[in-house]
Protein backbone atom coordinates (compact mmCIF):
# COMPACT_ATOMS: atom_id res chain seq x y z
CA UNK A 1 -10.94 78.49 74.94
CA UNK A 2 -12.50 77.23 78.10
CA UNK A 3 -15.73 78.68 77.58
CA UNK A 4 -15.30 77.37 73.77
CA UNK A 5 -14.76 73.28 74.53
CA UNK A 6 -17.63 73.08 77.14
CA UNK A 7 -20.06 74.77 74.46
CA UNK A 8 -18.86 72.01 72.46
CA UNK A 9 -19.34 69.52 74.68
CA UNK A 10 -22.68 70.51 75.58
CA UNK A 11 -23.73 70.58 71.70
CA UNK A 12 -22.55 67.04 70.97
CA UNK A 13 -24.24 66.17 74.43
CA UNK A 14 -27.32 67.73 73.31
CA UNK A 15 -27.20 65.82 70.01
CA UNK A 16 -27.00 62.75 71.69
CA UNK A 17 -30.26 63.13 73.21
CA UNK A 18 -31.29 64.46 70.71
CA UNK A 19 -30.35 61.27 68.30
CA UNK A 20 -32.06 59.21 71.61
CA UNK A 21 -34.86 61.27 71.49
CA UNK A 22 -35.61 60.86 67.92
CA UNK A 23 -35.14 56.81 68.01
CA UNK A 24 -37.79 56.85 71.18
CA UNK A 25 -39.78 58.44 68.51
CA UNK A 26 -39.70 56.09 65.79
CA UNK A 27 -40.13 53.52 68.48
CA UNK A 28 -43.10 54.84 69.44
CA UNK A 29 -44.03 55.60 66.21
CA UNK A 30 -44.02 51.80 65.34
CA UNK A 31 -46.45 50.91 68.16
CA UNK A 32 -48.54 53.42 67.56
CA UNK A 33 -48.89 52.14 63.72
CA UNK A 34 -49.32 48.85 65.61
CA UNK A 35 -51.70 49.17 67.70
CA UNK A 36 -53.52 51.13 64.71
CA UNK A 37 -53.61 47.96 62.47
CA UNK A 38 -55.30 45.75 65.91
CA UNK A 39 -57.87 48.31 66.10
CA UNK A 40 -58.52 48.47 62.63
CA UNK A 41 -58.20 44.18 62.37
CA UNK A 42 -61.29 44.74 65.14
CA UNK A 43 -63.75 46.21 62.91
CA UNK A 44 -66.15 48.96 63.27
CA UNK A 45 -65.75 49.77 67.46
CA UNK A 46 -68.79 51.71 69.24
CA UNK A 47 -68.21 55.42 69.94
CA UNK A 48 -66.45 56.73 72.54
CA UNK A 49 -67.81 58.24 75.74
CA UNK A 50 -66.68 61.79 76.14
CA UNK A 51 -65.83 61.15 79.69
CA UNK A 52 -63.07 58.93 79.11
CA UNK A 53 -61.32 61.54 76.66
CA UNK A 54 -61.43 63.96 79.73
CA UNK A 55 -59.80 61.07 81.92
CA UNK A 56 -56.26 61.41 83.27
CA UNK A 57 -54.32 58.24 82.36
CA UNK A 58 -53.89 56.88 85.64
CA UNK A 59 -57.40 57.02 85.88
CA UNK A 60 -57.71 55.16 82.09
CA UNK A 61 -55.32 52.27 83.28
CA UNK A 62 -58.04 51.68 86.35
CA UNK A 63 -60.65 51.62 84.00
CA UNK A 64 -58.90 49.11 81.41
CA UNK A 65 -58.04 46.89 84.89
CA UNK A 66 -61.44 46.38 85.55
CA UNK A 67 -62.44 45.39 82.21
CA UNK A 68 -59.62 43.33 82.05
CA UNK A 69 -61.24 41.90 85.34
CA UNK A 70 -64.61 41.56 83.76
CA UNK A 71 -63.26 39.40 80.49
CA UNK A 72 -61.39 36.97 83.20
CA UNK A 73 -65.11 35.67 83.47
CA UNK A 74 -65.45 34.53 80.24
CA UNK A 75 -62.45 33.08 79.81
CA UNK A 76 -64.31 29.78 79.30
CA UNK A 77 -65.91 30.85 76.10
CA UNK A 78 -64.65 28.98 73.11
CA UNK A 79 -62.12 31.90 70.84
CA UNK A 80 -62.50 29.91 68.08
CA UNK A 81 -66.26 29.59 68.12
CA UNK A 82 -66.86 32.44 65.86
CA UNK A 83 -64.40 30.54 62.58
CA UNK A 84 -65.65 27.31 63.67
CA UNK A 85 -69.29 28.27 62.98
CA UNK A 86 -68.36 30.11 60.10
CA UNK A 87 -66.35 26.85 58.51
CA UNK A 88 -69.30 24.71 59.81
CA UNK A 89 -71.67 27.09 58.45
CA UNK A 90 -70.04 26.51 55.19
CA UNK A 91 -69.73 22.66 55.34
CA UNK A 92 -73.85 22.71 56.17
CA UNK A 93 -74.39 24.70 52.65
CA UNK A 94 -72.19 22.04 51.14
CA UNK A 95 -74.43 19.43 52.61
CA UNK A 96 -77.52 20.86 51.62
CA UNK A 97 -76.34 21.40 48.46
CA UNK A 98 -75.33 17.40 48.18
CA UNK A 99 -78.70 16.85 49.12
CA UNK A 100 -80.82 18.52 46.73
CA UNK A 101 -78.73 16.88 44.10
CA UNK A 102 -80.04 13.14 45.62
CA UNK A 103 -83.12 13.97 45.83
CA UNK A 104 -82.84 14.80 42.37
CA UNK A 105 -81.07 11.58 41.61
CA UNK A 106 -83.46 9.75 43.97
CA UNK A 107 -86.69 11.41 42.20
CA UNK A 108 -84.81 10.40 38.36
CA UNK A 109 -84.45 7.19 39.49
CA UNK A 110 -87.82 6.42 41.06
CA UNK A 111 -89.00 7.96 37.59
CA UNK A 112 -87.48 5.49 35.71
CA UNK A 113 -88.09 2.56 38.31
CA UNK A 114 -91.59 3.19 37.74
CA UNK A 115 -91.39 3.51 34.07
CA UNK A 116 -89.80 -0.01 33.77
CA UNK A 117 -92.93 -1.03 36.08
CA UNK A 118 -95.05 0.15 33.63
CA UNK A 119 -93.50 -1.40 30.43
CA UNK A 120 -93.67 -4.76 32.44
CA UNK A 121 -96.94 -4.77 33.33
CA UNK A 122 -97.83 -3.59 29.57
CA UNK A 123 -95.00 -6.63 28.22
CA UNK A 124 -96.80 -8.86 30.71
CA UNK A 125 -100.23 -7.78 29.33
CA UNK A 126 -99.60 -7.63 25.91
CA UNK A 127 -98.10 -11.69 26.11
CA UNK A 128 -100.83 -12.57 28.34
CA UNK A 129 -103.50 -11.61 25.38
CA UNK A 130 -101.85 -13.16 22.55
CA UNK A 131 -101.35 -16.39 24.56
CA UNK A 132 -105.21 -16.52 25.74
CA UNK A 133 -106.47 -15.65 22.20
CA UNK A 134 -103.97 -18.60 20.78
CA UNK A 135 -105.51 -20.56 23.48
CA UNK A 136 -108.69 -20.24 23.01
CA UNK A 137 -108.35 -20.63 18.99
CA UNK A 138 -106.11 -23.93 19.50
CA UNK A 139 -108.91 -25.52 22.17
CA UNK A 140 -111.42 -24.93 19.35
CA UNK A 141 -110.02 -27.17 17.42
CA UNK A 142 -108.78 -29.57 19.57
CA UNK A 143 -112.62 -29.53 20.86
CA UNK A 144 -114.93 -28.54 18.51
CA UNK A 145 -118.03 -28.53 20.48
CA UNK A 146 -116.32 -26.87 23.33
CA UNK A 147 -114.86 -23.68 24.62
CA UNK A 148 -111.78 -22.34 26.47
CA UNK A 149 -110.13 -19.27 27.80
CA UNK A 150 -107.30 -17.83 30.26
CA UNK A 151 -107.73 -15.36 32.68
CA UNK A 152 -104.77 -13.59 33.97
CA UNK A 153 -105.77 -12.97 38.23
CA UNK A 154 -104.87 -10.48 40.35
CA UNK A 155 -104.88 -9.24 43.69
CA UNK A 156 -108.18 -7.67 43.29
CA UNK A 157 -110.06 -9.92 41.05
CA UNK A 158 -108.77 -14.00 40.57
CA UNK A 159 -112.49 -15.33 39.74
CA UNK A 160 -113.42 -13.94 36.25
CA UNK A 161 -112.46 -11.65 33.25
CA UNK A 162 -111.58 -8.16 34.55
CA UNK A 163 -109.60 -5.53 32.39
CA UNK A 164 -108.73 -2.94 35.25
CA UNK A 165 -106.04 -1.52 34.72
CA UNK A 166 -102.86 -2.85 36.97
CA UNK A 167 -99.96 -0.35 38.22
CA UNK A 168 -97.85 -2.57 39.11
CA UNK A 169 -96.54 -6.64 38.12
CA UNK A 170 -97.06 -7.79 42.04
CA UNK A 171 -100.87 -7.52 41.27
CA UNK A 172 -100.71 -10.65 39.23
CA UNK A 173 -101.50 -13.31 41.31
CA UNK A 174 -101.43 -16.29 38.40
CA UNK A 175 -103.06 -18.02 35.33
CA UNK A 176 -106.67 -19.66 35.37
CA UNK A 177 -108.14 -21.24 32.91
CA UNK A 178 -111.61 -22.23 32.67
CA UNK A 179 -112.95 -24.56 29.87
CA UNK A 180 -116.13 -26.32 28.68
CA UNK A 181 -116.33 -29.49 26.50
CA UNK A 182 -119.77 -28.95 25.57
CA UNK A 183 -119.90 -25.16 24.39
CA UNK A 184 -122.18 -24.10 27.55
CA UNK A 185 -121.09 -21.49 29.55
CA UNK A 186 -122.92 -22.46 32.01
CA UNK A 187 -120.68 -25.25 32.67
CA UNK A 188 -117.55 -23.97 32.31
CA UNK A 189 -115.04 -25.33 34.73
CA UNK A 190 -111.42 -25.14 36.25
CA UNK A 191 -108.07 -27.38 35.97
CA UNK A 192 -109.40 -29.21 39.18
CA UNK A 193 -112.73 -30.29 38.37
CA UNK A 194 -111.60 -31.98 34.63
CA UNK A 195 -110.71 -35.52 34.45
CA UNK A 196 -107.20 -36.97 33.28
CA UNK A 197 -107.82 -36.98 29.63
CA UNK A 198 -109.69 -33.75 29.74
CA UNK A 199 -106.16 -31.63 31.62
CA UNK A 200 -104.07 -33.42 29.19
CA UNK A 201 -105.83 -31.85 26.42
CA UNK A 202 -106.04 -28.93 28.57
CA UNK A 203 -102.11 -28.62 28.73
CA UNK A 204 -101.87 -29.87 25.04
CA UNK A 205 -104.03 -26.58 24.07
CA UNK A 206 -101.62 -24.44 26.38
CA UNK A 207 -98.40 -25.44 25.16
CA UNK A 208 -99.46 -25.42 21.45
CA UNK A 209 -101.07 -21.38 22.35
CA UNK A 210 -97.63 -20.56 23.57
CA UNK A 211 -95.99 -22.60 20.69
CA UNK A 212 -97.83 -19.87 18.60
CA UNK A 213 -96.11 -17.04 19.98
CA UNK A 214 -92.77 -18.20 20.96
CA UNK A 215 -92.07 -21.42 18.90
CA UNK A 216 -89.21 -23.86 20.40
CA UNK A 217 -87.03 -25.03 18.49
CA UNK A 218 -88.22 -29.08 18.74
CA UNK A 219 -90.64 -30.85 21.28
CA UNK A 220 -90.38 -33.94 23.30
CA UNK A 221 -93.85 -35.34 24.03
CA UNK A 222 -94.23 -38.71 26.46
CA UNK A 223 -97.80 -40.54 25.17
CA UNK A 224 -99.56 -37.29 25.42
CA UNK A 225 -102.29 -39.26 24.10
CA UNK A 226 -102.48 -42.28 26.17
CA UNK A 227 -105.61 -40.45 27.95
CA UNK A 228 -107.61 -39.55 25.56
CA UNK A 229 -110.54 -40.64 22.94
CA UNK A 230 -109.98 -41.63 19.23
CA UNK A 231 -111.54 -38.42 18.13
CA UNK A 232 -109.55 -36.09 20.67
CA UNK A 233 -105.74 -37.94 19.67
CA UNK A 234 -106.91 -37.59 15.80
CA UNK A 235 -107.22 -33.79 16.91
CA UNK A 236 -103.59 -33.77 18.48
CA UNK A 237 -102.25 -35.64 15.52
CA UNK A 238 -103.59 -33.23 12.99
CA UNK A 239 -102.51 -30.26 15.56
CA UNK A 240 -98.59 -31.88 15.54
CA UNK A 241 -98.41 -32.05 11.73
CA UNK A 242 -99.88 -28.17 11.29
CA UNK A 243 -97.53 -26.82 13.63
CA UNK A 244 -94.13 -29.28 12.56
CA UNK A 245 -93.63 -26.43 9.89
CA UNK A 246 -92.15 -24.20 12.65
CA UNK A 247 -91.04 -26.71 14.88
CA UNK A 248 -89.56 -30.45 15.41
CA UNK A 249 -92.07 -32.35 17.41
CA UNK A 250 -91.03 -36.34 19.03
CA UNK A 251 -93.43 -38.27 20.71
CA UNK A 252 -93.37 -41.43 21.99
CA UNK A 253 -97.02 -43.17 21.58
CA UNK A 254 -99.01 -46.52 21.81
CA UNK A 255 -101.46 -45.35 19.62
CA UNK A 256 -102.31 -44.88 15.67
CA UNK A 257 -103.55 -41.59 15.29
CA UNK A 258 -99.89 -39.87 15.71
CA UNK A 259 -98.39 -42.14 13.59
CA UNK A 260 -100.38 -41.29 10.18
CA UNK A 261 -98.61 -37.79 9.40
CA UNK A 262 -94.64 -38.69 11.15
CA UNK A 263 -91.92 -38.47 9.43
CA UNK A 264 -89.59 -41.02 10.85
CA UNK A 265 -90.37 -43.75 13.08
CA UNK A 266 -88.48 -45.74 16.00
CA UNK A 267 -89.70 -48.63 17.41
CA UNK A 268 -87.59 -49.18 21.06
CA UNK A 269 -87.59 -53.24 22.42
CA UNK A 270 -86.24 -54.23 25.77
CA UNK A 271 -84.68 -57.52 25.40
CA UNK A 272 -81.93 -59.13 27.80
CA UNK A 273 -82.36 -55.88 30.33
CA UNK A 274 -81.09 -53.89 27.32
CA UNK A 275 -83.07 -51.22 25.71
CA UNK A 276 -82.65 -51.55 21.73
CA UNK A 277 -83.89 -49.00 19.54
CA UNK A 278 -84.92 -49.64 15.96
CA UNK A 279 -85.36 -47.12 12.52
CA UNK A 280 -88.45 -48.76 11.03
CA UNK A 281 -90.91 -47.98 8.66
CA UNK A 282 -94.74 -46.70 8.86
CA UNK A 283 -95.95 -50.11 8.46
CA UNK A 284 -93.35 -51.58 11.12
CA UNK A 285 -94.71 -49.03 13.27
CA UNK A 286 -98.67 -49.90 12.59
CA UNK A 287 -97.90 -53.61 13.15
CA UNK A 288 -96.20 -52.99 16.43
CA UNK A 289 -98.73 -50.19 18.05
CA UNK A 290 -101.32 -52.90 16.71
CA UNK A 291 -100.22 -56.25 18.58
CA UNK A 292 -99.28 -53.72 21.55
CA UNK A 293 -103.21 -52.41 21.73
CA UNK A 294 -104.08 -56.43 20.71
CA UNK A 295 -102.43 -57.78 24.09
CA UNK A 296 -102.71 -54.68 26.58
């Protein structure tokens, strides 16, 4: 019976090693899949030298010392360097990509900047023609014997006629206009060699070419004719009553040319520091621009 209970007792001994035994195991077992996983989250690793699989492992743990010794010098380096480039990397193909699509935007818009250039120069152009023919046509007839035209100047040219072609609106320096009275060329001349009578035609023959292309609505005219010759304020008259078709013209005048073809007259007296103003008829109007030219 003896011999019986200390079998027994070393079975149940032995099985509680055994149970020990086999938990070490699993333990082990666990960091062994462990460790597997790190090695594996490390990527491809460089073969093995043979001489360390023929190494005891006291001999191992000497050798993984001094590399352990050898990474303490680097212990400066940035970890994280290798995801920060990789999210900076990324940002950079963002950026690049935000780029191209400005300098698409930028090249669109510089398309259509100078596309709008264009149609201004051409609007510019196209007004500047239709005024200067008006111009000259109107001057005709305001001065038979004589001649007229505009010239549009640039940067490049400001003295005579010149049809180059212009890129851009900031070429265009201004308006000249150069005019004869007696139909020779030769003696054509600018705003600033005419006399008084001769720019108020002058500007008279302008505002009647734009008239042409871009009527108003009425004019207001102060003795536009007070400068000028029987023959030249007969021309202005007759000039008023073609063009009051499309437009409402008042003047105020001294003179009897202006009044032949009006439609309504005024006559305005100052008496007693008071201005008076007076609906009166054609021949009112006569008699009064009369004694005014008999006394002045």
């Amino acid at each position: 019976m003896r011999k019986e209970k200390e079998a027994e007792e070393k079975i149940n001994e032995d099985a509680k090693k055994m149970e020990k035994w086999t938990s070490k195991e699993i333990l082990l077992n666990q960091k062994l899949d462990e460790c597997a996983e790190k090695i594996a989250s490390l990527g491809a690793l460089p073969q093995v030298d043979g001489v360390y699989s023929k190494m005891s492992l006291k001999s191992l743990f000497k050798e993984l010392e001094k590399a352990n010794q050898h990474l303490k010098k680097y212990n400066h380096v940035n970890k994280k360097a290798l995801d920060q480039f990789l999210s900076f990397s990324e940002q950079k193909e963002k950026l690049y990509k935000r780029k191209d699509e400005l300098d698409i935007g930028d090249q669109k818009i510089r398309e259509l900047m100078n596309t709008l250039e264009m149609q201004k120069v051409e609007a510019i152009q196209f007004t500047f023609k239709q005024v200067a023919q008006n111009f000259t046509k109107v001057f005709k007839k305001l001065v038979p014997q004589g001649a007229g035209y505009l010239i549009l100047k640039t940067k490049d040219s400001d003295d005579e006629k010149d049809d180059k072609e212009v890129a851009n609106s900031d070429a265009f320096t201004g308006i000249g206009i150069r005019v004869s009275f007696t139909g020779v060329d030769a003696e054509m001349r600018e705003m600033n060699q005419l006399s008084g009578g001769q720019k108020s035609l002058v500007a008279l023959a302008l505002i009647f070419a734009i008239q042409k292309c871009d009527p108003a609505p009425f004019y207001l005219f102060d003795e536009i004719d007070q400068a000028l010759d029987a023959q030249h304020r007969k021309a202005v008259a007759d000039m008023i009553h073609e063009l009051s078709d499309q437009a409402q013209f008042i003047t105020t005048t001294f003179r009897p040319e202006l009044l032949e073809n009006a439609h309504k007259f005024y006559g305005v007296r100052f008496r007693n520091k008071v201005s008076h103003i007076d609906c009166v008829t054609k021949e009112q109007a006569k008699d009064f621009v009369e004694d005014d030219n008999t006394h002045a």
